[in-house]
N, C-alpha and C. Protein backbone atom coordinates (compact mmCIF):
# COMPACT_ATOMS: atom_id res chain seq x y z
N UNK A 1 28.50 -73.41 85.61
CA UNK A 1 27.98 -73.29 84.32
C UNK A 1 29.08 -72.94 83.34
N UNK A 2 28.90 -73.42 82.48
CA UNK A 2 30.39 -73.13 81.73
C UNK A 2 29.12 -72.94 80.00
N UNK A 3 30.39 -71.87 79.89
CA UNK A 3 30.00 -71.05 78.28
C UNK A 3 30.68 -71.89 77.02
N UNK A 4 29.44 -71.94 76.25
CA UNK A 4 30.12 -73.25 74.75
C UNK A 4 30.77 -72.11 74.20
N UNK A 5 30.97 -71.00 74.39
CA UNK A 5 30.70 -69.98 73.01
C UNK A 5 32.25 -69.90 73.01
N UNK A 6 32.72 -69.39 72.19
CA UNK A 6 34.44 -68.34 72.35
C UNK A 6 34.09 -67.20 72.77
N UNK A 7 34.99 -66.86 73.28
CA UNK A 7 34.74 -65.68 74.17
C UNK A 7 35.22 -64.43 73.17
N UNK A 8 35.77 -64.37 72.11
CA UNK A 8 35.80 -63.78 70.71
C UNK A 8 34.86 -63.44 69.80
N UNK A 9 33.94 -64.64 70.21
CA UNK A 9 33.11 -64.48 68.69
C UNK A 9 31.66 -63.84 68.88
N UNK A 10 30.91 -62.72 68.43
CA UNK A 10 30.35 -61.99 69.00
C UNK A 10 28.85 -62.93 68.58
N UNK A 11 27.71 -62.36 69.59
CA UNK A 11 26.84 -62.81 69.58
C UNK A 11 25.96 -62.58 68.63
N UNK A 12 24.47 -63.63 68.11
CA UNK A 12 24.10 -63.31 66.96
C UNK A 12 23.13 -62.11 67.53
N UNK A 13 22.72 -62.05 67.99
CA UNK A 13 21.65 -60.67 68.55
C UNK A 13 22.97 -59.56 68.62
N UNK A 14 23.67 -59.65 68.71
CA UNK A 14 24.25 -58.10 68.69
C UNK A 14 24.64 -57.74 67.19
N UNK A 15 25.00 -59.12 66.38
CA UNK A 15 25.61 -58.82 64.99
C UNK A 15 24.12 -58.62 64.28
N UNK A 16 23.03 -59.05 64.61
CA UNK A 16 21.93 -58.31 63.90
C UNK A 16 21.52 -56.98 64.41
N UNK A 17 21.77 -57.14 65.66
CA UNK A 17 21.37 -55.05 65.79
C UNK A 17 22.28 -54.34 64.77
N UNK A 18 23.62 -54.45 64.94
CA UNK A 18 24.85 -53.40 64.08
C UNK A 18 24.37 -53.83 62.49
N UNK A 19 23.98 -55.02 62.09
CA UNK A 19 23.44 -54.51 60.92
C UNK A 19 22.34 -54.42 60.63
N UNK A 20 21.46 -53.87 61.75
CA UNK A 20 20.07 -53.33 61.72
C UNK A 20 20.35 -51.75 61.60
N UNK A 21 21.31 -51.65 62.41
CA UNK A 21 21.76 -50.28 62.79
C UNK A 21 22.54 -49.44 61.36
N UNK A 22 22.95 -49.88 60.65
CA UNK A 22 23.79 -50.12 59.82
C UNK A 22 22.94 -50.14 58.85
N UNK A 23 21.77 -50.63 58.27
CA UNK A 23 20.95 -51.04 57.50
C UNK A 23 19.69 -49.41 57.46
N UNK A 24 19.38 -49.42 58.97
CA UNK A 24 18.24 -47.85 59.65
C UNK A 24 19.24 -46.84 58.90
N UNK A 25 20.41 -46.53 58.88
CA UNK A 25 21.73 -45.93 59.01
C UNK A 25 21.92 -45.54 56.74
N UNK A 26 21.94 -46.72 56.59
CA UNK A 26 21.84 -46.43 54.77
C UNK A 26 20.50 -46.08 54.42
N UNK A 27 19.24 -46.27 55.26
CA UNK A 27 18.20 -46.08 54.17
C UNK A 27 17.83 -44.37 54.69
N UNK A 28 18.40 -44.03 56.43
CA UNK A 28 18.22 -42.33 56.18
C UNK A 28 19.34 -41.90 55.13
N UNK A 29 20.37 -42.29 55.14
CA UNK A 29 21.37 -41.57 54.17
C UNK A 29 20.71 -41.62 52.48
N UNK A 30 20.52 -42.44 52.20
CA UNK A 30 19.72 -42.87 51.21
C UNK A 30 18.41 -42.01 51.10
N UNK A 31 17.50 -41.90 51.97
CA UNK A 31 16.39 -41.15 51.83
C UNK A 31 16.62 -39.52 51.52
N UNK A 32 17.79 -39.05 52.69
CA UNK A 32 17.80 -38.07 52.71
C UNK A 32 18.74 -37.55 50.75
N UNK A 33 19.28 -38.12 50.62
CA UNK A 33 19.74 -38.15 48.99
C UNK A 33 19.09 -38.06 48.37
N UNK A 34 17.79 -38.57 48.44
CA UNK A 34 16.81 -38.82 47.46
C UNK A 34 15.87 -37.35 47.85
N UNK A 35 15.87 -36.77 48.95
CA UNK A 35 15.07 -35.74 49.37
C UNK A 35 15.66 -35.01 48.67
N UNK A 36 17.06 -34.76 48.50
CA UNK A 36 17.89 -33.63 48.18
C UNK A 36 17.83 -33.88 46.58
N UNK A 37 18.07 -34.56 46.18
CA UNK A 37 17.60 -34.64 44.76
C UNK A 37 16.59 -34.17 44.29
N UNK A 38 15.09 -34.28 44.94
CA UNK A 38 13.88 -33.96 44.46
C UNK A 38 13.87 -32.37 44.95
N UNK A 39 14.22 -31.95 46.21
CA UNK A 39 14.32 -30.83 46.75
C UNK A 39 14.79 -29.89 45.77
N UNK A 40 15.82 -30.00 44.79
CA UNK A 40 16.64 -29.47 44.46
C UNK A 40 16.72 -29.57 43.11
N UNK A 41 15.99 -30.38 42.45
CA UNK A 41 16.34 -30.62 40.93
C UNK A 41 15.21 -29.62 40.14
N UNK A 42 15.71 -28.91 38.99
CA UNK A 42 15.13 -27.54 38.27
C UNK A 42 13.96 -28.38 37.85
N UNK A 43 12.73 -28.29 38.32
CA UNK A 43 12.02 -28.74 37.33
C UNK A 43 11.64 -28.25 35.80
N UNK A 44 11.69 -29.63 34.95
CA UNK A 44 11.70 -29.55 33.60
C UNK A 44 10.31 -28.39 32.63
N UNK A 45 11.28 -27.74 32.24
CA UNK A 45 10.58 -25.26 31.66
C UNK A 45 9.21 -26.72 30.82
N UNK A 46 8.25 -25.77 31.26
CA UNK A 46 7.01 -26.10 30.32
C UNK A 46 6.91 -25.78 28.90
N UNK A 47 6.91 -26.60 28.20
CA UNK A 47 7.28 -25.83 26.83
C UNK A 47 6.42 -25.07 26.64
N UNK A 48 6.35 -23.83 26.07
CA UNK A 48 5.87 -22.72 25.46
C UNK A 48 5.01 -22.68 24.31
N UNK A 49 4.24 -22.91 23.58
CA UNK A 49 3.46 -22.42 22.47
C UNK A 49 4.46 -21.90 21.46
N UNK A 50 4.05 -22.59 20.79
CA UNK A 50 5.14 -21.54 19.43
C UNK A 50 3.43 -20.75 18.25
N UNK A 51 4.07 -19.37 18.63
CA UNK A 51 2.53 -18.76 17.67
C UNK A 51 2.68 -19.31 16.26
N UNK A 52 1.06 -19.67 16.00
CA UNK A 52 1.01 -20.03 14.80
C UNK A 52 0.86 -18.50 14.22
N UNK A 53 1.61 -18.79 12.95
CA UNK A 53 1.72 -16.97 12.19
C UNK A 53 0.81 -17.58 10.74
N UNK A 54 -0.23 -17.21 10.19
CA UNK A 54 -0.52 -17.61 8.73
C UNK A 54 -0.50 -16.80 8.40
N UNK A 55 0.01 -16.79 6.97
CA UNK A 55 0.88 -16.10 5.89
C UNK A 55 -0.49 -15.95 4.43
N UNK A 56 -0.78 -14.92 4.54
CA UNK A 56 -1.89 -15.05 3.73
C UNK A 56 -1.34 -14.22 2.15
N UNK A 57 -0.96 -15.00 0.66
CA UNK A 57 -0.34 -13.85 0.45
C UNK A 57 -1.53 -13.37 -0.77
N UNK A 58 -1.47 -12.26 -1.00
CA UNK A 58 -2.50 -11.39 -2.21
C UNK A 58 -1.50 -10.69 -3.41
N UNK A 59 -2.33 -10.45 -3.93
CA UNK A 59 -1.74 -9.70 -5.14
C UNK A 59 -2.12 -8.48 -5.37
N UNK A 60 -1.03 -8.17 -5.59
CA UNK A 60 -1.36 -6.20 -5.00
C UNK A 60 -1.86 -5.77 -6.12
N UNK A 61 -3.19 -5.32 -6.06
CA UNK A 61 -3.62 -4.63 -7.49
C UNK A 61 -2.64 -3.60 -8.03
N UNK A 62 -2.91 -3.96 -9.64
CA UNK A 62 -1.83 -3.20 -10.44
C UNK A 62 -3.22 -1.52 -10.62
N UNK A 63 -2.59 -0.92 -10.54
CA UNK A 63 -3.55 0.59 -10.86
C UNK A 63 -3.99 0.38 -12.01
N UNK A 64 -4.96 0.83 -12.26
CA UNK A 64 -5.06 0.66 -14.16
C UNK A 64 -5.06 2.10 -14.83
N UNK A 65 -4.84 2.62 -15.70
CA UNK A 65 -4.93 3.72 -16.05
C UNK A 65 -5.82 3.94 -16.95
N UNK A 66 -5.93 5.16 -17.16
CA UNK A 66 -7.42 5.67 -17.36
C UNK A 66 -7.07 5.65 -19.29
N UNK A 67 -8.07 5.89 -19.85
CA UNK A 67 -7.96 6.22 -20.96
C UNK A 67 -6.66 7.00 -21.61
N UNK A 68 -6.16 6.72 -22.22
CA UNK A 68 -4.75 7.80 -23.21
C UNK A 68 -5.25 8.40 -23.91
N UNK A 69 -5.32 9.55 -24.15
CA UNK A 69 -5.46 10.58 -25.03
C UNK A 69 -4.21 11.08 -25.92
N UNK A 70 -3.79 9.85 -26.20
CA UNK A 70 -2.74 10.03 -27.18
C UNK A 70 -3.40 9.75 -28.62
N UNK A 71 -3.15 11.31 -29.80
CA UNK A 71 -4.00 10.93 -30.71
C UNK A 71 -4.22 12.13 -31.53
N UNK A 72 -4.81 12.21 -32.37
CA UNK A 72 -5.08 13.26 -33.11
C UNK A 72 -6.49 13.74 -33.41
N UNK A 73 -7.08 14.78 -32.36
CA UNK A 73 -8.93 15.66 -32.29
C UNK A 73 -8.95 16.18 -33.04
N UNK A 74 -10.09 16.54 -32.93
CA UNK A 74 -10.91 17.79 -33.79
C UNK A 74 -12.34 17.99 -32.86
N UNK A 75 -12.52 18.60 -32.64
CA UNK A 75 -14.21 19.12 -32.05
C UNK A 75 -14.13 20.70 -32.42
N UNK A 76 -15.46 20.95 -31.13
CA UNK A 76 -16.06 22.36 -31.26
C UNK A 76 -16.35 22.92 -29.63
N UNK A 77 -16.02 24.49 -29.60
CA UNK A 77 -16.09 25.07 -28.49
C UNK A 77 -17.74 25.92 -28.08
N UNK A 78 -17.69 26.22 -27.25
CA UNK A 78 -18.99 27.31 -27.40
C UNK A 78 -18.48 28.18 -26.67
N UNK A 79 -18.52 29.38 -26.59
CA UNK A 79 -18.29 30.76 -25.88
C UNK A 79 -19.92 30.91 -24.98
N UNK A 80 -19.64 30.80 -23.80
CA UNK A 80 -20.87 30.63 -22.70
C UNK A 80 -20.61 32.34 -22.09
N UNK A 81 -19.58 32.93 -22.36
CA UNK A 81 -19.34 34.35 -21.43
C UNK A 81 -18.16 35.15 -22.12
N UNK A 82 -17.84 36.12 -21.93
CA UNK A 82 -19.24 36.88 -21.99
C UNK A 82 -20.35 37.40 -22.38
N UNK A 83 -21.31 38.17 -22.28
CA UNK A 83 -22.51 38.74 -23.05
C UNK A 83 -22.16 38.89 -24.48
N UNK A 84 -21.41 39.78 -24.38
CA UNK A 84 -20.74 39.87 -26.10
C UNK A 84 -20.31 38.48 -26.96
N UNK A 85 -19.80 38.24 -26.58
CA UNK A 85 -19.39 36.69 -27.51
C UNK A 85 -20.18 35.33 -27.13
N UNK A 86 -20.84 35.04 -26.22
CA UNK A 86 -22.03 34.11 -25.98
C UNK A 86 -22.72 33.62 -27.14
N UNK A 87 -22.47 32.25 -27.33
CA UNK A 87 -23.50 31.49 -28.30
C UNK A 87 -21.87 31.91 -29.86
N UNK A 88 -20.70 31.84 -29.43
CA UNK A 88 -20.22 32.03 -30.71
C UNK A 88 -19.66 30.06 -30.47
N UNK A 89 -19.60 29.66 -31.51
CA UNK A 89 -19.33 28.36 -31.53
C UNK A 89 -18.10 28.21 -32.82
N UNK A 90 -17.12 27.44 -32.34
CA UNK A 90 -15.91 27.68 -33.40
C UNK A 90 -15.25 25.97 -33.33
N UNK A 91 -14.16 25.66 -34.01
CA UNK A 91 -14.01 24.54 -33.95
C UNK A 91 -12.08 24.82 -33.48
N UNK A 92 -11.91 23.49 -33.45
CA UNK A 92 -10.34 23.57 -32.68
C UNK A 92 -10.02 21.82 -33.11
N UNK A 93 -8.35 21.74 -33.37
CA UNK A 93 -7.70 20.87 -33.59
C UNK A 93 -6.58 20.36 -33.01
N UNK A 94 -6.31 19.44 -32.57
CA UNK A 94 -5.06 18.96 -31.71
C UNK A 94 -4.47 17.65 -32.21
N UNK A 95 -2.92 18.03 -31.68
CA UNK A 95 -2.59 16.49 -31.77
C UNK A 95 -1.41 16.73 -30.12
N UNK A 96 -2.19 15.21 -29.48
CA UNK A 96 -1.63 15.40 -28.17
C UNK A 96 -1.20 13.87 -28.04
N UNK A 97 0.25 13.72 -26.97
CA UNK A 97 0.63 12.47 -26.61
C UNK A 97 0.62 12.82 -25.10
N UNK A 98 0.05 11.93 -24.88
CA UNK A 98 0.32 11.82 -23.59
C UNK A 98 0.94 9.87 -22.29
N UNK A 99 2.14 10.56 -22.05
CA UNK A 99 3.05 9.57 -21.25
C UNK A 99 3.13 9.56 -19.64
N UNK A 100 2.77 8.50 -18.72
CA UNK A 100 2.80 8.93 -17.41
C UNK A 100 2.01 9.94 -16.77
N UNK A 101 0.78 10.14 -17.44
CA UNK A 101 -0.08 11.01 -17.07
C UNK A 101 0.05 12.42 -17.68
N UNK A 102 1.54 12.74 -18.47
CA UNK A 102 1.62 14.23 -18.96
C UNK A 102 1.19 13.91 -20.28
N UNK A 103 0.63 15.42 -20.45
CA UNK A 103 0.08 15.68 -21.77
C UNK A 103 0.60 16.97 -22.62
N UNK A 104 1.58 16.35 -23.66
CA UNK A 104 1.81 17.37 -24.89
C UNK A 104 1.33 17.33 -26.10
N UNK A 105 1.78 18.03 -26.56
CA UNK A 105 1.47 18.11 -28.19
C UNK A 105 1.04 19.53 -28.86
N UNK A 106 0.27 19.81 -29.50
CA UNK A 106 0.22 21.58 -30.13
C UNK A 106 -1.14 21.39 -30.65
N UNK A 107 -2.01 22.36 -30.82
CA UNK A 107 -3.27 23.33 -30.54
C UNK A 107 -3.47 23.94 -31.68
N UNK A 108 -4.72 24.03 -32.31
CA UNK A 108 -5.13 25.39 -33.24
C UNK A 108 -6.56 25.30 -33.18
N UNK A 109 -7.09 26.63 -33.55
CA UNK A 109 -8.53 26.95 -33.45
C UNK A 109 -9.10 27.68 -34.72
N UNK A 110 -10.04 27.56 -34.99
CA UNK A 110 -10.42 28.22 -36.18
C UNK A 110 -10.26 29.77 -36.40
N UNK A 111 -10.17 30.48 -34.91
CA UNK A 111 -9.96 31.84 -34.80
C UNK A 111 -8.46 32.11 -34.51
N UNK A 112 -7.47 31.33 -35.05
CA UNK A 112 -5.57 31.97 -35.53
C UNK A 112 -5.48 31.23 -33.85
N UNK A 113 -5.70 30.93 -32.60
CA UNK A 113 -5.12 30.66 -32.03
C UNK A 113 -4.53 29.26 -32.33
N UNK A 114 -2.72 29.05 -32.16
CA UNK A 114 -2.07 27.74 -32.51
C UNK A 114 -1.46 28.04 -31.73
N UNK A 115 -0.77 27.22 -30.61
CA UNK A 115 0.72 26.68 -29.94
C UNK A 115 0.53 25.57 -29.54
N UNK A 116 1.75 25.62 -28.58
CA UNK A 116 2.51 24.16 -28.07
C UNK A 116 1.29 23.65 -26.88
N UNK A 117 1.17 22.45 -26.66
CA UNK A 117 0.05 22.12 -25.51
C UNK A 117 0.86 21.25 -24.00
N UNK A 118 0.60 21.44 -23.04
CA UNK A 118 1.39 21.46 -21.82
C UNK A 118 0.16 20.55 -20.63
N UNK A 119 0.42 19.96 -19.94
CA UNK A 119 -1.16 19.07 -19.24
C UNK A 119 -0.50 18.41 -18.46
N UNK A 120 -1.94 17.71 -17.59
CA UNK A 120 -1.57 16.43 -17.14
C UNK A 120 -3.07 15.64 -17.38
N UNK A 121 -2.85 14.16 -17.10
CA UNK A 121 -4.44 13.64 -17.18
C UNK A 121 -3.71 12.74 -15.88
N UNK A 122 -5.33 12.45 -15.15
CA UNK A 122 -5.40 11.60 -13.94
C UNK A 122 -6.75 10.76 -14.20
N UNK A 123 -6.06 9.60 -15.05
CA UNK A 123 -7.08 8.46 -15.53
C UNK A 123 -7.75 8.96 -16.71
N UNK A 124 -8.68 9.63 -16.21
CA UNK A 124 -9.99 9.90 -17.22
C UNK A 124 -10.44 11.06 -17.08
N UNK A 125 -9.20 12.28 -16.19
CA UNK A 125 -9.51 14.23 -16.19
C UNK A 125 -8.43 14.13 -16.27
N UNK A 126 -8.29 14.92 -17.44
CA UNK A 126 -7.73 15.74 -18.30
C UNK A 126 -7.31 17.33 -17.82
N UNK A 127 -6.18 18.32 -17.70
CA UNK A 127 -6.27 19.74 -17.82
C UNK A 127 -5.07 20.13 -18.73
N UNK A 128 -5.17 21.07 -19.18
CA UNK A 128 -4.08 21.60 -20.53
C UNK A 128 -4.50 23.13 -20.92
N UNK A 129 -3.28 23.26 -21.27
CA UNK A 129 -3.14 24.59 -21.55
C UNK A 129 -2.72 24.62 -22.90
N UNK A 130 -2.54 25.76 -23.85
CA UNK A 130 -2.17 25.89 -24.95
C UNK A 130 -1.33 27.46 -24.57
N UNK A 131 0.04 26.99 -25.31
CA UNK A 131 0.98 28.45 -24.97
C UNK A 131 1.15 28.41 -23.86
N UNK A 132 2.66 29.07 -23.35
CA UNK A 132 3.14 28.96 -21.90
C UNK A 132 2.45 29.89 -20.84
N UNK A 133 1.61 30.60 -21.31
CA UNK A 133 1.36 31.66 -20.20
C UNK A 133 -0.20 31.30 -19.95
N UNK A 134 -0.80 29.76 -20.44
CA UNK A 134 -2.24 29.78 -20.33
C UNK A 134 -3.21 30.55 -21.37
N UNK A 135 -2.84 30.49 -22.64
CA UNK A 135 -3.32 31.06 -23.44
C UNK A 135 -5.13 30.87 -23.72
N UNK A 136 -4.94 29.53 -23.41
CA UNK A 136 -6.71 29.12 -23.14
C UNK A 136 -6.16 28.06 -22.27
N UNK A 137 -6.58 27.53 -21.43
CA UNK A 137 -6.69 26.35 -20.62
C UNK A 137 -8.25 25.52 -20.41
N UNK A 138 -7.64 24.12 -20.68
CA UNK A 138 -8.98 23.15 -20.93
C UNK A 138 -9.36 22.51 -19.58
N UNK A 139 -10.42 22.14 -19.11
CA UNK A 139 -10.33 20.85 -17.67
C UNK A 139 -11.87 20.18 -18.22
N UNK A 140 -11.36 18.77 -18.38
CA UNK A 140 -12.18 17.95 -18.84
C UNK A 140 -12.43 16.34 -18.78
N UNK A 141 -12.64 15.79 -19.09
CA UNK A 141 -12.50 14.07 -19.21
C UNK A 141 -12.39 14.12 -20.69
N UNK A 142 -11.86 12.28 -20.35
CA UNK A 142 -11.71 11.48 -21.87
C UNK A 142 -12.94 10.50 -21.33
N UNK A 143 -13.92 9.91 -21.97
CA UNK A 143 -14.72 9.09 -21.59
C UNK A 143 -13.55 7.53 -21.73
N UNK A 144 -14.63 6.75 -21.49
CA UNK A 144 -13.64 5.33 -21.17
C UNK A 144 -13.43 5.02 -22.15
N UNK A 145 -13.45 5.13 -23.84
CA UNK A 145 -12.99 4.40 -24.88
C UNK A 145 -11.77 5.25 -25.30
N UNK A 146 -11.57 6.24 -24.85
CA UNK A 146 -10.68 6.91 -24.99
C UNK A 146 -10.83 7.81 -26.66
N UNK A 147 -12.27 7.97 -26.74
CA UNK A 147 -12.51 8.18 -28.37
C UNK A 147 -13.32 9.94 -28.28
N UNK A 148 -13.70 10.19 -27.24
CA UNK A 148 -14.00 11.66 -26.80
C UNK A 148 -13.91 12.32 -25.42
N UNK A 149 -13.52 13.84 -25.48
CA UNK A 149 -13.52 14.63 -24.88
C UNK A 149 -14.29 15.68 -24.62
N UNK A 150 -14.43 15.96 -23.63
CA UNK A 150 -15.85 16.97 -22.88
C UNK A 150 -15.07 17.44 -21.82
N UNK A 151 -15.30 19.09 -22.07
CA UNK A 151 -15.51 19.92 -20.62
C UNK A 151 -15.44 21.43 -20.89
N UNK A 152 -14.86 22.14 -20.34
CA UNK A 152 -15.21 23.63 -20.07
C UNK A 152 -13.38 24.19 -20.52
N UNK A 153 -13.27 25.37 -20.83
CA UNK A 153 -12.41 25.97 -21.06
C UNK A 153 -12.15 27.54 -20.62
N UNK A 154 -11.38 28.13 -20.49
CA UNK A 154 -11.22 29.90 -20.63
C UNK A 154 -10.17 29.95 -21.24
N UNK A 155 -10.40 31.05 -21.98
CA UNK A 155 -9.95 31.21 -23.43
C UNK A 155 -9.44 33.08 -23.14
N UNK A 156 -9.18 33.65 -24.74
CA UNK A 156 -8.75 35.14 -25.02
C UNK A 156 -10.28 35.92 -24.10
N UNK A 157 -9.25 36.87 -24.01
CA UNK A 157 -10.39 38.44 -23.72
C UNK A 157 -11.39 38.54 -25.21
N UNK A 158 -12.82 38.63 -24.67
CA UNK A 158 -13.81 38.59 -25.62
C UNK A 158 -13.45 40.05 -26.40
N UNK A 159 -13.38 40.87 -25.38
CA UNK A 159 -13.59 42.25 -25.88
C UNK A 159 -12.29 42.93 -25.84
N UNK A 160 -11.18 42.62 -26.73
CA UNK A 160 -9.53 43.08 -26.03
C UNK A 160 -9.39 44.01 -25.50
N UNK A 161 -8.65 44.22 -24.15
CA UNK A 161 -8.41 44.75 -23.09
C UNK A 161 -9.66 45.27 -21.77
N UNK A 162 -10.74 44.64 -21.83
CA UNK A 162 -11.63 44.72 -21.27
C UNK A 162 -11.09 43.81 -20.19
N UNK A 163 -10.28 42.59 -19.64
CA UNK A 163 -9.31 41.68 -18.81
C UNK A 163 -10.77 40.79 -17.93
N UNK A 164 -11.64 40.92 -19.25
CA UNK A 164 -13.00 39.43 -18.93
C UNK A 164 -12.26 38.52 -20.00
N UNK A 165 -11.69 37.24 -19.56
CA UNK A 165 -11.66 36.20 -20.34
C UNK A 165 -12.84 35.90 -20.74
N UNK A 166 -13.30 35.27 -22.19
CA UNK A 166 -14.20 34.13 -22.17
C UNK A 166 -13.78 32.78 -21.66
N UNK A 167 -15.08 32.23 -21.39
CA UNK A 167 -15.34 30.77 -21.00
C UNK A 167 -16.55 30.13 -21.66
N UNK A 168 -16.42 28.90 -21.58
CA UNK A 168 -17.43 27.95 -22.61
C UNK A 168 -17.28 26.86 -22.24
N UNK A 169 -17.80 25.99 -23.03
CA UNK A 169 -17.69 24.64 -23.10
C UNK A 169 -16.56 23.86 -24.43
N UNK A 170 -16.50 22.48 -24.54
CA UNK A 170 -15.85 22.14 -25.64
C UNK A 170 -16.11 20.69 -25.98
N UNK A 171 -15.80 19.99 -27.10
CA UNK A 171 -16.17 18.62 -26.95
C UNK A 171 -15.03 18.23 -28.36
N UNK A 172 -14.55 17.03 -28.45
CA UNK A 172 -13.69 16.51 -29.35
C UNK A 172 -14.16 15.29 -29.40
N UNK A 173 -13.92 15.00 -30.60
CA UNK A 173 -13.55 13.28 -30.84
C UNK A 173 -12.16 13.00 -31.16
N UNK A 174 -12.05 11.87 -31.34
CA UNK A 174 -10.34 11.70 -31.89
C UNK A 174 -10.77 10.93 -33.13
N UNK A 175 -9.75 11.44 -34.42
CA UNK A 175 -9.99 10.97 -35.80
C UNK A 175 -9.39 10.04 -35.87
């Protein structure tokens, strides 16, 4: 029996195994690459929510202020205490400015009391003194037109040196 083949040249069944072998051979290398890739790659951060913030904006109320009692009164007091001077009714005159809530200006009464006037008002109450040592002191309102005043006062010793102030009432308009 004699062989056609060369005795060199390799057979086709063996040159398809080696590149069967060869072929099995790239697709584990290949697979396993591809394992290691997926194995291993960061998966892509979930994006996050960004907070919605709404911005609501207002307008800050401005305060309003109360009536000014900047101006020039005249009214009348009543003596409510004590027993002795009760039911005496007298009149009183002012001229007061008042800035930033303080209240100055100067005082007189039909009975010789006159000085300097010293206060504060908060809107629409009023308190003041006449003379530095509290010579009479007022606590009262301005109503809302800013055109009268009402409230209570204590005033001189009814009966001098007896150390009972009087107290009363009072009321003004502004001229």
């Amino acid at each position: 029996m004699t062989n056609n083949k060369p005795a060199s040249a390799p057979s086709n069944s063996r040159t398809i195994l080696i590149v069967g072998i060869i072929l099995i051979v790239m697709c584990l290398v290949c697979g396993a690459v591809v394992a290691i890739f997926i194995l291993t790659r960061t998966p892509a951060p979930t994006p996050t929510p960004t907070p919605t913030v709404s911005v609501v904006q207002t307008e800050t109320p401005v305060p309003t202020a109360g009536p000014n009692v900047t101006g020039n009164w005249q009214g009348t007091y009543t003596i409510n205490a004590p027993k002795g001077c009760a039911g005496y009714v007298g009149t009183w005159t002012a001229t007061l400015l008042e800035e930033n809530g303080v209240i100055s200006g100067s005082y007189s009464s039909d009975i010789g009391i006159g000085d300097q006037v010293s206060g504060t008002s908060d809107g629409a109450n009023l308190s003041w003194s006449v003379g530095g040592e509290g010579l009479v002191t007022f606590t009262g309102s301005i109503n809302i037109t800013g055109t009268t005043v009402s409230g209570n006062f204590t005033g001189l010793e009814c009966d001098e040196g007896s150390g009972v102030r009087s107290t009363g009432t009072f009321t003004g308009n502004k001229r």
